[in-house]
N, C-alpha and C. Protein backbone atom coordinates (compact mmCIF):
# COMPACT_ATOMS: atom_id res chain seq x y z
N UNK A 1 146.92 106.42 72.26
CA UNK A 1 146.17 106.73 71.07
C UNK A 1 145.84 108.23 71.10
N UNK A 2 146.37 109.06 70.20
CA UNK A 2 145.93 110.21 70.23
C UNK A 2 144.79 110.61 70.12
N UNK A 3 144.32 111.76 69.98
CA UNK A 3 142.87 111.84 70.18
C UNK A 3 142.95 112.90 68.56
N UNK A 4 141.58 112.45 68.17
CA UNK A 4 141.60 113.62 66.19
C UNK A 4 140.57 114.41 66.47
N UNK A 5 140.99 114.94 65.84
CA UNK A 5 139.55 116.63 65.59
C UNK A 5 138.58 116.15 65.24
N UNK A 6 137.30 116.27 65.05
CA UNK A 6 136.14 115.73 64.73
C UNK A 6 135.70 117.52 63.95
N UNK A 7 135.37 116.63 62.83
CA UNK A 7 134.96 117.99 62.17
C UNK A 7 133.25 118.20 62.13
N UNK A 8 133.11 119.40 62.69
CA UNK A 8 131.54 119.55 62.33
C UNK A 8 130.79 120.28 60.93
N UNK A 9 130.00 119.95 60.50
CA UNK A 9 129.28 120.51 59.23
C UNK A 9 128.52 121.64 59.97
N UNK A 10 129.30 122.81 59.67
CA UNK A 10 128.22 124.18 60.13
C UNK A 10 127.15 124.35 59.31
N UNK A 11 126.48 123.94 58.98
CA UNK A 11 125.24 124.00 57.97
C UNK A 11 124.19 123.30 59.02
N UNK A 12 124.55 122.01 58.97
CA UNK A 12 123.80 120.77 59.56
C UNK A 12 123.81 121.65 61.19
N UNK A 13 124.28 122.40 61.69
CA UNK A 13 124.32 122.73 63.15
C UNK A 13 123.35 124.27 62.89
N UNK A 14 123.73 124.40 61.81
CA UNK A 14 122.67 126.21 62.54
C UNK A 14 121.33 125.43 61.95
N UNK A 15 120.82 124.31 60.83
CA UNK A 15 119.67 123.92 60.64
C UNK A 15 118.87 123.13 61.99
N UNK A 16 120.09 122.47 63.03
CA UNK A 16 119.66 122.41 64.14
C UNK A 16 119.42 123.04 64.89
N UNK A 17 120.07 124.25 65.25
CA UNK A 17 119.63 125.28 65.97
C UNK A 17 118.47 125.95 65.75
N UNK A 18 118.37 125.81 64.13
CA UNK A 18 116.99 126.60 63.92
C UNK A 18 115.70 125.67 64.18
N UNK A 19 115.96 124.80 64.11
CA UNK A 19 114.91 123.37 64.02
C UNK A 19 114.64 123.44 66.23
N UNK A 20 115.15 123.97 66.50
CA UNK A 20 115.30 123.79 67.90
C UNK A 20 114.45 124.78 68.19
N UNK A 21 114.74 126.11 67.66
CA UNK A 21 114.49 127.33 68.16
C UNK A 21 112.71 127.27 67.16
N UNK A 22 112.14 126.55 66.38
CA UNK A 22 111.23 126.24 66.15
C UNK A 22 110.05 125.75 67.12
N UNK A 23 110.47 124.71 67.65
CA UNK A 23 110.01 123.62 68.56
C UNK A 23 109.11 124.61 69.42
N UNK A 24 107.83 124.20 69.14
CA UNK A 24 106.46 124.98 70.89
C UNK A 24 106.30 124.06 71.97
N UNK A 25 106.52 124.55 72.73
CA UNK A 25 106.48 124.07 73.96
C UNK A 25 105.15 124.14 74.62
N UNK A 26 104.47 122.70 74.79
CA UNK A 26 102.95 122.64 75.18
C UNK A 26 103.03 123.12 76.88
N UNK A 27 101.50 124.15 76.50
CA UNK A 27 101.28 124.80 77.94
C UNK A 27 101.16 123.40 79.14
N UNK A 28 100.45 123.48 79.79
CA UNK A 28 100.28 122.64 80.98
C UNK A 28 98.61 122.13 80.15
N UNK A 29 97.77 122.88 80.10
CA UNK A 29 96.72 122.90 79.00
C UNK A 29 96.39 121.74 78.41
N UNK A 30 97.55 122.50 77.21
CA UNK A 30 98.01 121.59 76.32
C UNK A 30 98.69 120.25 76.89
N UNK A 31 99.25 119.91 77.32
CA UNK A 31 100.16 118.55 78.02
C UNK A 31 99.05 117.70 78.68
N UNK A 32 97.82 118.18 79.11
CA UNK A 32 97.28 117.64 79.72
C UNK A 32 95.81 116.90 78.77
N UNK A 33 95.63 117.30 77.52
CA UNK A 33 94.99 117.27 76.49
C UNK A 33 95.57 116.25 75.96
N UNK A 34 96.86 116.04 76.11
CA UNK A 34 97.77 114.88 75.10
C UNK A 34 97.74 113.72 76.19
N UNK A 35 97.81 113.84 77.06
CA UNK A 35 97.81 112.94 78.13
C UNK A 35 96.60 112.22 78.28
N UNK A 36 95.19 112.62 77.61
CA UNK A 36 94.10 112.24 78.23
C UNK A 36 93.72 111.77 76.69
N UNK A 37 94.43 112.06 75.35
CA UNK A 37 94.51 110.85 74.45
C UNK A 37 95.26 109.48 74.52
N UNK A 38 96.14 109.65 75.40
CA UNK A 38 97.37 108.05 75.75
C UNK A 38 96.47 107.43 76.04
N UNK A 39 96.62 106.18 75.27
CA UNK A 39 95.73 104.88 75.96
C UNK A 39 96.33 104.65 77.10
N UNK A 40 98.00 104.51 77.00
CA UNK A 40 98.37 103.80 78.34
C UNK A 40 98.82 104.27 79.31
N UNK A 41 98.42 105.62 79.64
CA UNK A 41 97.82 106.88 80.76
C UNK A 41 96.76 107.21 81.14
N UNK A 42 95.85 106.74 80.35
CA UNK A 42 94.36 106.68 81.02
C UNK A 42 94.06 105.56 82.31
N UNK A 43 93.01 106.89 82.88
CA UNK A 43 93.22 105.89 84.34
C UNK A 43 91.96 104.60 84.44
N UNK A 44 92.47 103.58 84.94
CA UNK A 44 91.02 102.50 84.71
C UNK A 44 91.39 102.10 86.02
N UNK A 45 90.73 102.10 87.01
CA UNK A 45 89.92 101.92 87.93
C UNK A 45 90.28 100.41 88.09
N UNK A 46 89.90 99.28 87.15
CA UNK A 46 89.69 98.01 87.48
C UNK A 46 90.87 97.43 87.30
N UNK A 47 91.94 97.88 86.87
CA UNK A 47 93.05 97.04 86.37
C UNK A 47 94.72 97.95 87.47
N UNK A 48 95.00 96.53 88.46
CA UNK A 48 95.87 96.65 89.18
C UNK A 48 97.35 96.45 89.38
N UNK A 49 97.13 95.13 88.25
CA UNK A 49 98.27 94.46 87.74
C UNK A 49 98.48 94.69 86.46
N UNK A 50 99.59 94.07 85.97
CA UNK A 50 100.33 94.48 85.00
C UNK A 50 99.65 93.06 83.97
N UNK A 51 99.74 91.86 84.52
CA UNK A 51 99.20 90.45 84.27
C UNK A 51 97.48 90.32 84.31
N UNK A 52 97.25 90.40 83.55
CA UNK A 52 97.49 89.96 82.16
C UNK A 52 98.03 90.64 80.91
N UNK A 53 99.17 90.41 80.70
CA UNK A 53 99.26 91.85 79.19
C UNK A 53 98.28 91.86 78.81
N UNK A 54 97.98 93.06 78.44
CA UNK A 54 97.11 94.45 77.62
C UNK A 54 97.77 94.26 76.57
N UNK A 55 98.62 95.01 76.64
CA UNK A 55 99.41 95.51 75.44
C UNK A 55 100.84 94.79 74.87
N UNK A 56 101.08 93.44 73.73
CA UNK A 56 101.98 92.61 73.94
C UNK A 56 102.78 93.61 73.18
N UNK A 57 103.08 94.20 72.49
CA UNK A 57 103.31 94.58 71.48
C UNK A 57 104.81 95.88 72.65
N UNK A 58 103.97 96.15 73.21
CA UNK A 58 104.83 97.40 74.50
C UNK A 58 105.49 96.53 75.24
N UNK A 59 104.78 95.39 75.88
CA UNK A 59 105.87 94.67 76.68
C UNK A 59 106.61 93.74 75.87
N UNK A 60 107.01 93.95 74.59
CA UNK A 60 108.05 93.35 73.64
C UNK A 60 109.19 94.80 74.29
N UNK A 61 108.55 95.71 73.62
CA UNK A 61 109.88 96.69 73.62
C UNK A 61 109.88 97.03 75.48
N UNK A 62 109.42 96.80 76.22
CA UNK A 62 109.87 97.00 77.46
C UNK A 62 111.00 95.76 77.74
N UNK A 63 110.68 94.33 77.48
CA UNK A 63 112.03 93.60 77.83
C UNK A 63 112.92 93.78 77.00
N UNK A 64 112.72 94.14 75.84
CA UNK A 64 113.99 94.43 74.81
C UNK A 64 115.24 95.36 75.61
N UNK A 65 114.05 96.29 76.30
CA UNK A 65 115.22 97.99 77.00
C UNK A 65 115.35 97.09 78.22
N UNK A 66 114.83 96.16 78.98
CA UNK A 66 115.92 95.53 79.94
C UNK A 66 116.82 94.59 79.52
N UNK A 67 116.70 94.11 78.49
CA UNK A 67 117.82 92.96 78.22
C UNK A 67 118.72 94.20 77.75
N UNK A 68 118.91 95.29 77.27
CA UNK A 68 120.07 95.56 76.65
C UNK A 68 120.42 96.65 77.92
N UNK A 69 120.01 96.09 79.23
CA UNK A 69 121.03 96.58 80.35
C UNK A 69 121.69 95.22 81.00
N UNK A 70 122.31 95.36 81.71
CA UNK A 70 122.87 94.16 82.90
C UNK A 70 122.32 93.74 83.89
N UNK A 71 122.10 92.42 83.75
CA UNK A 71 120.81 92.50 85.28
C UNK A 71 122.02 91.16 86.09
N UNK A 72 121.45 91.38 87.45
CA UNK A 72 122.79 90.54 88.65
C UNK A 72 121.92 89.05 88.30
N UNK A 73 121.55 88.64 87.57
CA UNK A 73 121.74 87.13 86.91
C UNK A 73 122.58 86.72 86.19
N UNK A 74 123.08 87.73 85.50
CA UNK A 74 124.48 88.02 84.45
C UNK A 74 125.68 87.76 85.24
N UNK A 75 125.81 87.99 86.27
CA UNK A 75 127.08 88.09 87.27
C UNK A 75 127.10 86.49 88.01
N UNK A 76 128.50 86.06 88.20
CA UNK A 76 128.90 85.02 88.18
C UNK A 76 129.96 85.00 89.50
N UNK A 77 129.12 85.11 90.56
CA UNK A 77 129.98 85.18 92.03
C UNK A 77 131.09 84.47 92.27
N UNK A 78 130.74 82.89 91.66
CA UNK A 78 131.18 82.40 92.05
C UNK A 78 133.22 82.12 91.23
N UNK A 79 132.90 82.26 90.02
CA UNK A 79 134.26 82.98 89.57
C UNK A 79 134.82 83.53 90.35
N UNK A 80 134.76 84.97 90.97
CA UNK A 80 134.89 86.20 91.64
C UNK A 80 135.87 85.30 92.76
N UNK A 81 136.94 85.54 93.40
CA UNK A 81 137.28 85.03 94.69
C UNK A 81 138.62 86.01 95.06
């Protein structure tokens, strides 16, 4: 299969570049100000485990991003010979 040119839209690429070259980069300061609004970076003292969910809503999209990897329950040894 040969391989085709992929054409790029030079418009759409220097509006990225400029959209890039926009972007501020938070001091340490700053990063640490945003960090201490996260609910689920704040530090609590009383809570060790993960059980009881807190938050169902996050551990939806946390098994979602492991099911759409491969986990060795998927694998079938015994086929294999």
């Amino acid at each position: 299969m040969p391989l085709e040119e992929v054409s790029i839209n030079k418009e759409l690429m220097s509006d990225m570049k400029e959209n890039l070259a926009e972007q501020k980069v938070a001091s340490p300061k700053e990063a640490r100000e945003m960090e201490e609004d996260e609910i689920l970076l704040a530090e609590n003292p009383n809570r060790f485990v993960i059980f009881p969910i807190k938050y169902h809503d996050i551990w939806d999209f946390y098994k979602k991003a492991v099911a759409s990897f491969w986990t060795v329950d998927e694998v079938y040894f015994l086929i294999q010979q």
